[in-house]
Protein backbone atom coordinates (compact mmCIF):
# COMPACT_ATOMS: atom_id res chain seq x y z
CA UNK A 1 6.29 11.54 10.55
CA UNK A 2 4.49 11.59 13.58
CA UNK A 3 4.86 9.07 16.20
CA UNK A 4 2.43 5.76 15.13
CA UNK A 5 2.04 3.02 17.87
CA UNK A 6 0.88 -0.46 16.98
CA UNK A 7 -0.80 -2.54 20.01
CA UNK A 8 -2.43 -5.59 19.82
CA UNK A 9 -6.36 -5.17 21.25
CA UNK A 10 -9.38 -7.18 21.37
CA UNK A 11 -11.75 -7.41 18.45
CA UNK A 12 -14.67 -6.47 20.49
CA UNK A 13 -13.04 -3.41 22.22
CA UNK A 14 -15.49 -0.41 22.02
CA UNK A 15 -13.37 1.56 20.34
CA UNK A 16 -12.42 -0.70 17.28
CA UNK A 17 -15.96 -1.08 16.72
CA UNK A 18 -16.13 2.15 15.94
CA UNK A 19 -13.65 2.16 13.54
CA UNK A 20 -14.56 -0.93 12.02
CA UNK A 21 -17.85 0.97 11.36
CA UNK A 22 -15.88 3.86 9.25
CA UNK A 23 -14.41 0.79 7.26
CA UNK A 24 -17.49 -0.93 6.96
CA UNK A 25 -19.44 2.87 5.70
CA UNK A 26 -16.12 3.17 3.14
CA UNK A 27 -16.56 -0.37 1.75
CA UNK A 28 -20.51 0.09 1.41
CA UNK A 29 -20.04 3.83 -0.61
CA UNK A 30 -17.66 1.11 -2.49
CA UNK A 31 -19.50 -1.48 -2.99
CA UNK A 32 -22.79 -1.33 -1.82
CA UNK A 33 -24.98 -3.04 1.00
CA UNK A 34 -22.91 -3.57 4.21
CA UNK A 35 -19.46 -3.22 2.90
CA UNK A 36 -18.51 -6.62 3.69
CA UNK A 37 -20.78 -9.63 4.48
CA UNK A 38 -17.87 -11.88 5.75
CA UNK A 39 -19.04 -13.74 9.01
CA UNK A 40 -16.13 -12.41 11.35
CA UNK A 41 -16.80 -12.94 15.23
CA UNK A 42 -14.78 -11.09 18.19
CA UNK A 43 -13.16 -14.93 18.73
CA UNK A 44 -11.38 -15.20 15.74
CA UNK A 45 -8.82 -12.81 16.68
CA UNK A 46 -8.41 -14.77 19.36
CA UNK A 47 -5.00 -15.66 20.55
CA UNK A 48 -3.41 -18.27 19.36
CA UNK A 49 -5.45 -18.47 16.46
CA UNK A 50 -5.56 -14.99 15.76
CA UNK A 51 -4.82 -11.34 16.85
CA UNK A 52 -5.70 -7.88 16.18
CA UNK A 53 -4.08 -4.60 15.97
CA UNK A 54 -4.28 -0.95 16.02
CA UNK A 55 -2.34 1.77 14.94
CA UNK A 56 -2.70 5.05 17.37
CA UNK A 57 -1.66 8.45 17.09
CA UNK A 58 0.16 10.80 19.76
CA UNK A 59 -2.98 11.48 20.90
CA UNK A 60 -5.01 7.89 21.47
CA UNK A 61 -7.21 8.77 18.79
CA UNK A 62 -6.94 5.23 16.33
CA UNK A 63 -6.09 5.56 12.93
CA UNK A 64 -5.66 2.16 11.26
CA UNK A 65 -6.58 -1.68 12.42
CA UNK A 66 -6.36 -4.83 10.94
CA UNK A 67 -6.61 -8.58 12.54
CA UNK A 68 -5.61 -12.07 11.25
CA UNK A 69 -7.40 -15.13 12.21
CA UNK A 70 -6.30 -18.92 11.25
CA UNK A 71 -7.30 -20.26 8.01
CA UNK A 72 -5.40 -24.11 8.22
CA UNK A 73 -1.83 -23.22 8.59
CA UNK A 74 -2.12 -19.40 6.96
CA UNK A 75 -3.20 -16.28 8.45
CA UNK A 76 -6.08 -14.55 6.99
CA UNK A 77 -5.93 -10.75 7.05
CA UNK A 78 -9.33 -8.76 7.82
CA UNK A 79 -10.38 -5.26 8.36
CA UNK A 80 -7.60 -3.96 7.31
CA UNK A 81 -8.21 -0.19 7.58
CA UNK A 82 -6.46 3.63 7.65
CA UNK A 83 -8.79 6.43 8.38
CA UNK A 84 -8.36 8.75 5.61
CA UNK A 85 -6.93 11.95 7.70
CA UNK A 86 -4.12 9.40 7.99
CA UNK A 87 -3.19 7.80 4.86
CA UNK A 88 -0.08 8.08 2.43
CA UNK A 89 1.51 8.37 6.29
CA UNK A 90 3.04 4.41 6.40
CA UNK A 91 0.01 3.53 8.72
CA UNK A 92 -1.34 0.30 6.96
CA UNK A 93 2.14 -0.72 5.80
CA UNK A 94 3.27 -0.55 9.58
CA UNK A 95 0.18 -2.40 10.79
CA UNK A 96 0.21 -5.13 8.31
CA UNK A 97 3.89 -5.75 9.53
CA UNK A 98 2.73 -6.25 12.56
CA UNK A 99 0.56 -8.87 11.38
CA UNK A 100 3.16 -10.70 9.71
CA UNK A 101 5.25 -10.45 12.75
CA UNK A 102 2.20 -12.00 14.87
CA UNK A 103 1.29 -14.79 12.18
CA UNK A 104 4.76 -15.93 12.07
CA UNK A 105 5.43 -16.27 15.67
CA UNK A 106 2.59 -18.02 16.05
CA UNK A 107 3.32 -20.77 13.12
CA UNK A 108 1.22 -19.32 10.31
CA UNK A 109 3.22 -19.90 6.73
CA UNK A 110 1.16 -17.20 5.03
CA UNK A 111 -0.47 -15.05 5.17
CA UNK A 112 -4.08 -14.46 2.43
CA UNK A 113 -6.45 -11.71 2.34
CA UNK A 114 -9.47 -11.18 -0.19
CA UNK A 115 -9.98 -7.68 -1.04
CA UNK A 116 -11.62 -6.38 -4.30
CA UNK A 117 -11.18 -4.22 -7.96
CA UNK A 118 -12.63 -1.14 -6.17
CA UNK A 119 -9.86 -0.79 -3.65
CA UNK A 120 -6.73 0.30 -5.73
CA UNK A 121 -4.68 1.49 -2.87
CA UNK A 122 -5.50 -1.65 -0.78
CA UNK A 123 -3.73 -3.54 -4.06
CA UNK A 124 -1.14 -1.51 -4.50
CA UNK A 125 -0.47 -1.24 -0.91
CA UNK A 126 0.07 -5.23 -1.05
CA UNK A 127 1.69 -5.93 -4.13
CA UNK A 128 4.50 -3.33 -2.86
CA UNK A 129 4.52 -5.66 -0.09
CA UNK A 130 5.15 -8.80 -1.72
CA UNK A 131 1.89 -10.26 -1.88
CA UNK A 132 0.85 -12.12 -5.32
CA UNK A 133 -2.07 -13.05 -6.50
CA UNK A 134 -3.94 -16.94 -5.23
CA UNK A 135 -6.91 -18.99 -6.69
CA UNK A 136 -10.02 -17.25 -4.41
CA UNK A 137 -10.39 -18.69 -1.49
CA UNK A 138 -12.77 -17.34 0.79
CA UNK A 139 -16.34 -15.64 1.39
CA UNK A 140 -16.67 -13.90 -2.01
CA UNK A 141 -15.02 -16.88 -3.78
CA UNK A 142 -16.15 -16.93 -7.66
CA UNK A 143 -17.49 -13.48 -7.76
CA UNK A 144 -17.19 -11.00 -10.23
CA UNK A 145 -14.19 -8.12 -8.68
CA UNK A 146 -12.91 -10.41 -5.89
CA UNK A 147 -8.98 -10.40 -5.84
CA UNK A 148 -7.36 -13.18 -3.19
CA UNK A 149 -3.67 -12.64 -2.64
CA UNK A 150 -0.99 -14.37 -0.45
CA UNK A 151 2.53 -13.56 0.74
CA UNK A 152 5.32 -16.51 2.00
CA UNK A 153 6.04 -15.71 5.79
């Protein structure tokens, strides 16, 4: 497998925006509208309260993110993303350790995601992790396809 480095960056960094814009296209051609209508702001992967990471190939060229931001005492996991040139690689798996990692340093004792029906490999990808499903919680709470999970740091 090809070398895969995971850094911390901000939110509003020119480059994640770009990539948050391929997730954002891939949730809309599954979903519809915007993708995802979650308020998220550049501050809530903010240190202490939250971070955000990337995953980078040999060549600088980023090929996965996600971000945490606090939610009481858990960590909640957004944009979690792998460009598809570079899935089935360990990329997400990788970067949502890293996540974990950060969350639990910083006193988190979960961490909780939403994600929905029409992302199979997103589920899969976090029930192989550990994660089990929790009563809704967040932005899409109550509708029809949401699935909120939540693993024990």
């Amino acid at each position: 497998m090809e070398q895969i480095i995971i850094r911390e960056t901000p939110f509003d960094d020119p480059a994640v925006r770009r990539l948050i814009g391929l997730a954002m296209a891939e949730l809309s051609s599954r979903y519809g509208g915007s993708g995802d209508d979650t308020p998220v702001a550049a501050s809530d992967f903010a240190p202490p309260k939250g971070a955000f990471f990337v995953a980078e190939d040999p060549t600088g060229r980023l090929v996965g993110c996600a971000g945490w931001r606090a939610h009481g005492d858990d960590a909640e996991l957004k944009r979690m993303f792998t460009i598809e040139a570079a899935r089935g690689r360990g990329v997400a798996r990788r970067v949502l350790a890293a996540i974990e990692n950060s969350a639990r340093e910083r006193g988190c004792k979960r961490v909780i995601l939403e994600t929905g029906d029409k992302q199979p490999e997103a589920i899969a990808l976090y029930e192989k992790c550990g994660y089990e499903r929790i009563e809704d919680f967040g932005y899409y709470k109550g509708q029809p396809g949401v699935l909120s999970y939540a693993r024990v740091l």
